[in-house]
Protein backbone atom coordinates (compact mmCIF):
# COMPACT_ATOMS: atom_id res chain seq x y z
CA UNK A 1 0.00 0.00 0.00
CA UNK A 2 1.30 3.23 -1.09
CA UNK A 3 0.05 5.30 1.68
CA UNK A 4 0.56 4.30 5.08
CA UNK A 5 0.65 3.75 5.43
CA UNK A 6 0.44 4.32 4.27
CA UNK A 7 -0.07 4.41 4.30
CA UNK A 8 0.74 3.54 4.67
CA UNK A 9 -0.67 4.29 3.82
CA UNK A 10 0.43 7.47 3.09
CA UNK A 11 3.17 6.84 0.49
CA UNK A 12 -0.26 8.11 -1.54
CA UNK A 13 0.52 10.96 0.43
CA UNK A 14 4.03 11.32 -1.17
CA UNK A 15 3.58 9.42 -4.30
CA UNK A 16 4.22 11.18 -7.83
CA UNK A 17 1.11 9.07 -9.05
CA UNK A 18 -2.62 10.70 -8.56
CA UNK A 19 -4.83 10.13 -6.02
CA UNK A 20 -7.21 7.93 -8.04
CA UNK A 21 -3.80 6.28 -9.30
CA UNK A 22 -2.64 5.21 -5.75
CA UNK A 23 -6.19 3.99 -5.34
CA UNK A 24 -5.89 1.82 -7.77
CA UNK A 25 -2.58 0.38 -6.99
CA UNK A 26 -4.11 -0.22 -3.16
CA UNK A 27 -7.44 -1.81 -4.14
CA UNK A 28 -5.45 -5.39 -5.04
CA UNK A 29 -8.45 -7.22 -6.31
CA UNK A 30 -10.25 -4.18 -8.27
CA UNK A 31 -13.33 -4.22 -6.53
CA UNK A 32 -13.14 -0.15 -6.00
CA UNK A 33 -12.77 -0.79 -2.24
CA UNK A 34 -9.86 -1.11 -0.12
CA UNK A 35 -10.37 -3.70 2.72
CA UNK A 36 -8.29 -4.15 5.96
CA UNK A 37 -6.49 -7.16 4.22
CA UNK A 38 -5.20 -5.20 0.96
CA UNK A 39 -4.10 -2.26 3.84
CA UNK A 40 -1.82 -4.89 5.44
CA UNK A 41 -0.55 -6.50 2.02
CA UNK A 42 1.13 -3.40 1.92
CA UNK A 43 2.12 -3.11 4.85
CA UNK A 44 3.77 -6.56 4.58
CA UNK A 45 5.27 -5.12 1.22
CA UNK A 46 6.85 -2.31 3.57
CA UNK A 47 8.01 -4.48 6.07
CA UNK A 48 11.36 -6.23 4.50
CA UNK A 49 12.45 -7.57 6.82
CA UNK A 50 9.00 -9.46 7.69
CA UNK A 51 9.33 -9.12 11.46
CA UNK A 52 5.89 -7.39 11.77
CA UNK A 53 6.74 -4.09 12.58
CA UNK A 54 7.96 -0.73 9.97
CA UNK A 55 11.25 0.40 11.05
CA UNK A 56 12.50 4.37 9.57
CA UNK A 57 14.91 2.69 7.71
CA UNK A 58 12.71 0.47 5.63
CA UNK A 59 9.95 3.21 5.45
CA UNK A 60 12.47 5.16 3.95
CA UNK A 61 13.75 2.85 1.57
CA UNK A 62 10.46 1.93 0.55
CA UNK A 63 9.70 5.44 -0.49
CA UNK A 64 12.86 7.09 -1.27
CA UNK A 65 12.18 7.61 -4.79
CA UNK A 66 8.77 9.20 -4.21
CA UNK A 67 9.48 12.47 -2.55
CA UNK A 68 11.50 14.40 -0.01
CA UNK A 69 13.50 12.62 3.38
CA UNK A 70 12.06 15.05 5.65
CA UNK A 71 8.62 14.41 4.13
CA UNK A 72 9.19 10.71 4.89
CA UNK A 73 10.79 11.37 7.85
CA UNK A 74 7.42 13.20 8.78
CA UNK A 75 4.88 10.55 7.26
CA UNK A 76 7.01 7.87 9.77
CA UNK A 77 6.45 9.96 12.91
CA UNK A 78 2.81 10.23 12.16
CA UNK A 79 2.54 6.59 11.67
CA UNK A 80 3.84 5.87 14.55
CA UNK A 81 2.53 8.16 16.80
CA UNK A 82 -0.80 6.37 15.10
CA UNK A 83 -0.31 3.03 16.29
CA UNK A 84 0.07 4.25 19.75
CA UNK A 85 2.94 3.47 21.15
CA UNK A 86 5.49 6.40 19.74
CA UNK A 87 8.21 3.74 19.68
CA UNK A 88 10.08 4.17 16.44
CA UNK A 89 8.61 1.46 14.32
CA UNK A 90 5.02 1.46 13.00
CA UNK A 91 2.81 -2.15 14.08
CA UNK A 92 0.49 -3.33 12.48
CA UNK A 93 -2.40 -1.61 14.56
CA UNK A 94 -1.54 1.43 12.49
CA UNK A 95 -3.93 -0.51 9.75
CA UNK A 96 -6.25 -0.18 12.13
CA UNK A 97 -6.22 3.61 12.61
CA UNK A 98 -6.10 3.91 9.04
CA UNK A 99 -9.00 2.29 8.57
CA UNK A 100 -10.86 4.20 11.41
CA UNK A 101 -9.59 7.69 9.29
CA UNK A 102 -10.75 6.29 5.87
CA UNK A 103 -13.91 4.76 6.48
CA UNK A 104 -16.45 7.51 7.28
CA UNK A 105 -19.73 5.24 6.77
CA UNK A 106 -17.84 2.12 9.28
CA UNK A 107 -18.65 -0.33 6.44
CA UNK A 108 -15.09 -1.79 6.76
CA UNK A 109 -14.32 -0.73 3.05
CA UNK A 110 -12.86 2.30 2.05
CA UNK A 111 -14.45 3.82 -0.88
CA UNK A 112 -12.64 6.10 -3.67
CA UNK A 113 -14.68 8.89 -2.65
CA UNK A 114 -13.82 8.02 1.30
CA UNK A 115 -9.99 7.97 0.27
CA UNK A 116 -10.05 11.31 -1.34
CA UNK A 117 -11.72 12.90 1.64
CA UNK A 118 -9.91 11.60 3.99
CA UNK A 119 -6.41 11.33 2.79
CA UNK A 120 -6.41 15.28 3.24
CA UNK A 121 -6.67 14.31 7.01
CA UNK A 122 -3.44 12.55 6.56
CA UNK A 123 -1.49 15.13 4.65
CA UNK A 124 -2.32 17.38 7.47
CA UNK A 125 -1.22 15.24 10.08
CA UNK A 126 2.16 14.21 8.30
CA UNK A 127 2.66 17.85 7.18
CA UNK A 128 2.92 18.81 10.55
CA UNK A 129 5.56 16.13 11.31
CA UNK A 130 7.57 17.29 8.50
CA UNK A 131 7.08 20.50 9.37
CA UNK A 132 8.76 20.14 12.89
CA UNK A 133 11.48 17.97 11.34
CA UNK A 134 12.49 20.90 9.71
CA UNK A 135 11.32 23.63 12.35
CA UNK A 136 12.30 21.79 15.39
């Protein structure tokens, strides 16, 4: 998943690729939802190392090409500050807080028009990471 994670979610967030685009990438079996299960397929995909938890260095290596360090330094920090425990890696209950973010009807699917709404929600939140990354 491209954003964050992650967005991961949240790589949406930093991707060169359009909204709709990142959608798209996300929703694995084309059904025009994302469920929990294609969240943590990415998740696994960010996790090299496949111990079940996001560490900076393989967030950052995962998204290196797709924009700015302190921008992924900042989408990282808001991760993990997401899953609770604020101890520099991002679990996997971080799909879980995605999921409460993105689905505004609690149908357990994110829709297209639920991801565009709400992704703004996480742009906010990881711009102000990044932003006191670089304003300390």
């Amino acid at each position: 998943m491209k954003t964050f994670i992650f967005c991961l979610l949240l790589a949406a967030v930093c991707g060169e690729n359009s909204n709709s685009e990142d959608f798209s990438i996300m929703d694995l079996d084309g059904d025009g939802v994302l469920q929990q299960d294609e969240l943590q397929a990415n998740f696994y995909k960010i996790d090299i190392n496949g111990n079940g938890y996001i560490s900076l260095s393989e967030f950052i290596s995962s998204y290196a090409s797709l924009s700015q360090l302190e921008f992924n330094m900042g989408a990282f920090i808001y991760h993990d500050k997401q899953d609770g425990n604020e101890d520099g890696v991002i679990d996997q209950s971080v799909i879980l807080s995605v999921m409460q973010i993105m689905d505004i009807n609690g149908d357990g699917d994110i829709s297209s028009e639920e991801f565009e709404i709400n992704l703004l929600k996480i742009w906010n939140g990881v711009a102000k990471e990044s932003k006191s990354i670089l304003n300390p």
